[in-house]
C-alpha atoms as a PDB file:
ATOM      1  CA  UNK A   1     -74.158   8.526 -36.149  1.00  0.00           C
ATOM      2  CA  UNK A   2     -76.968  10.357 -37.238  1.00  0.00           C
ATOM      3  CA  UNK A   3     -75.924   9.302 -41.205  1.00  0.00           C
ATOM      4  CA  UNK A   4     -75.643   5.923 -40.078  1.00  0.00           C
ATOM      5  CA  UNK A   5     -78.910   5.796 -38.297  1.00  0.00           C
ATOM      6  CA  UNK A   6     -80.573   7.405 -41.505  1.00  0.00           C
ATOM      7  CA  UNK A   7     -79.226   4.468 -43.395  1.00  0.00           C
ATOM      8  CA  UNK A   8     -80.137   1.630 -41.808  1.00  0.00           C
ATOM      9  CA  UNK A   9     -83.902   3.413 -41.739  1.00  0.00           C
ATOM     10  CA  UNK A  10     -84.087   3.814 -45.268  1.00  0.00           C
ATOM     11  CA  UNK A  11     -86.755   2.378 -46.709  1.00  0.00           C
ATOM     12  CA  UNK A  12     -84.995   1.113 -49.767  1.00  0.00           C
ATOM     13  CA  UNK A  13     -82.285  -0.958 -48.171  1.00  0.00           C
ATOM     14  CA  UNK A  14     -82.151  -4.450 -48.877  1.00  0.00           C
ATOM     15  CA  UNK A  15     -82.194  -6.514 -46.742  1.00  0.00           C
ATOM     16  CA  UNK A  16     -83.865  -4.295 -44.262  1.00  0.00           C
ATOM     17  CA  UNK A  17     -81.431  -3.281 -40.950  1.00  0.00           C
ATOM     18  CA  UNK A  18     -82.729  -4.828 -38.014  1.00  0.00           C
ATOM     19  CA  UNK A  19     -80.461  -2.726 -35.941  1.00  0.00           C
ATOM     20  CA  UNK A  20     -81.234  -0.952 -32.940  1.00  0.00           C
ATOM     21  CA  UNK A  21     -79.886   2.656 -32.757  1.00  0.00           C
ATOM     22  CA  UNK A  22     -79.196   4.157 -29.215  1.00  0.00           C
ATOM     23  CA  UNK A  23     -77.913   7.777 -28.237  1.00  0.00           C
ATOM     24  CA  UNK A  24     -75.948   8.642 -25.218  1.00  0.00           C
ATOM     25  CA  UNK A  25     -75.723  12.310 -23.585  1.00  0.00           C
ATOM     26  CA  UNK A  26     -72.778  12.848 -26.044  1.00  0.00           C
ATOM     27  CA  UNK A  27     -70.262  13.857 -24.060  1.00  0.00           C
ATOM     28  CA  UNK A  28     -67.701  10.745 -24.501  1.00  0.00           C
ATOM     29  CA  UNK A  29     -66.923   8.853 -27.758  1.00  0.00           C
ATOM     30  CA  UNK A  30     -67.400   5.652 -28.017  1.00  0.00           C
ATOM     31  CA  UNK A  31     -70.322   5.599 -26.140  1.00  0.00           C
ATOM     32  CA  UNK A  32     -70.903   1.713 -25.356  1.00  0.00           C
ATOM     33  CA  UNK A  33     -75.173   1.687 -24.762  1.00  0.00           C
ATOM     34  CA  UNK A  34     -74.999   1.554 -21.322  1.00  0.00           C
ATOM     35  CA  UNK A  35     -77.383   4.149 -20.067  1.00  0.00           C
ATOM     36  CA  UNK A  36     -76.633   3.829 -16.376  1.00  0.00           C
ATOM     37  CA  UNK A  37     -72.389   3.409 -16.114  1.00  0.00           C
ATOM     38  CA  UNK A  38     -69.434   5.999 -17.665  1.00  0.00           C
ATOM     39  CA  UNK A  39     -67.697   4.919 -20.112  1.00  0.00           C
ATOM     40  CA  UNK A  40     -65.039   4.455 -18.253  1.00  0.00           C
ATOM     41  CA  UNK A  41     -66.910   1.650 -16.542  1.00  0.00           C
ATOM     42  CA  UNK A  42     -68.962   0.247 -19.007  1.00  0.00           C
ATOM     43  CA  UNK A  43     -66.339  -0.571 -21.485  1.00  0.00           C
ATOM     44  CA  UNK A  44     -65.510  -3.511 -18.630  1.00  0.00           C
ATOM     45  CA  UNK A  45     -68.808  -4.969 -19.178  1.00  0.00           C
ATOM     46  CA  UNK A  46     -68.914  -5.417 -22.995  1.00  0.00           C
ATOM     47  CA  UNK A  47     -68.577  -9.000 -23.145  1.00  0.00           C
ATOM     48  CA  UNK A  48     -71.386  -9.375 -20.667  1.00  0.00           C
ATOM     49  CA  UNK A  49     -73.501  -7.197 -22.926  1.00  0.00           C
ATOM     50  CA  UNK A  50     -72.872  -8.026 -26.511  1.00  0.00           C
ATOM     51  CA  UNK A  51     -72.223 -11.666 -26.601  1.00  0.00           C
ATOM     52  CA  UNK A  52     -75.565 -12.793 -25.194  1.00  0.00           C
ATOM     53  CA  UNK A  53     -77.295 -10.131 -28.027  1.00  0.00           C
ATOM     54  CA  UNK A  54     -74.979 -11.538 -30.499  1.00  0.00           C
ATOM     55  CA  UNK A  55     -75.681 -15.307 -29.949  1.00  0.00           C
ATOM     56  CA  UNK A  56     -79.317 -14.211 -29.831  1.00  0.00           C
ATOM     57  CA  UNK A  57     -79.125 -12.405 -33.503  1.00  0.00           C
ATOM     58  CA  UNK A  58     -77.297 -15.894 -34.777  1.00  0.00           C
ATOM     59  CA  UNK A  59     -79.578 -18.230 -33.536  1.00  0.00           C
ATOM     60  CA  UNK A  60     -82.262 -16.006 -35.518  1.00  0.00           C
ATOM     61  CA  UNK A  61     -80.559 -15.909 -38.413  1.00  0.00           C
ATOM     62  CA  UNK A  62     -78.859 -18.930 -39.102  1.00  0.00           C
ATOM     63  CA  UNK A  63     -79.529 -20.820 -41.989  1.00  0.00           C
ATOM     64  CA  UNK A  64     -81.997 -23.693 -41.850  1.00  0.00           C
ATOM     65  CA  UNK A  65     -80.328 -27.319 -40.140  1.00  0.00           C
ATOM     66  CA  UNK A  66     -77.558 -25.220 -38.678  1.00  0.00           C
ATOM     67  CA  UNK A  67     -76.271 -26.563 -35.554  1.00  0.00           C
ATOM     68  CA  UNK A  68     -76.933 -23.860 -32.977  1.00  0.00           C
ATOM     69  CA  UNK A  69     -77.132 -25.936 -29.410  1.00  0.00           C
ATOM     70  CA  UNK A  70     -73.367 -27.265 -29.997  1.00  0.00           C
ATOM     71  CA  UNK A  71     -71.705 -23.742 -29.048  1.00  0.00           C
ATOM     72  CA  UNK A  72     -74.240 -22.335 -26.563  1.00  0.00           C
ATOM     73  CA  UNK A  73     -73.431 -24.219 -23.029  1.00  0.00           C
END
């Protein structure tokens, strides 16, 4: 993690990362970015998490004239 985090922070990557990086108390792998649940709970609640950040990221990024309203309901 720490590599990968180094490499999305280098200043010579192009396009720049915009990718958050988040630790846990590393004691599980897999660690899902939920601060306040185990792992074993957590892992329930990805879709709940993720999709909403990930529909967020592609409405940022898509390309200009894409239709972005016809899958969000």
């Amino acid at each position: 993690m720490y590599l990968a985090e180094q490499f999305l922070k280098s200043p010579t990557l192009n396009p720049p990362a915009d990718a958050p990086v988040d630790y846990g108390l590393r004691d599980e792998h897999c660690w899902s970015g939920d601060h306040a649940n185990i792992n074993a709970i957590s892992r329930l609640t990805y879709s709940n998490r993720f999709i909403p950040a990930m529909a967020a990221h592609w409405q940022r990024t898509a390309p200009s004239g894409a239709d972005t309203r016809s899958w969000r309901y």
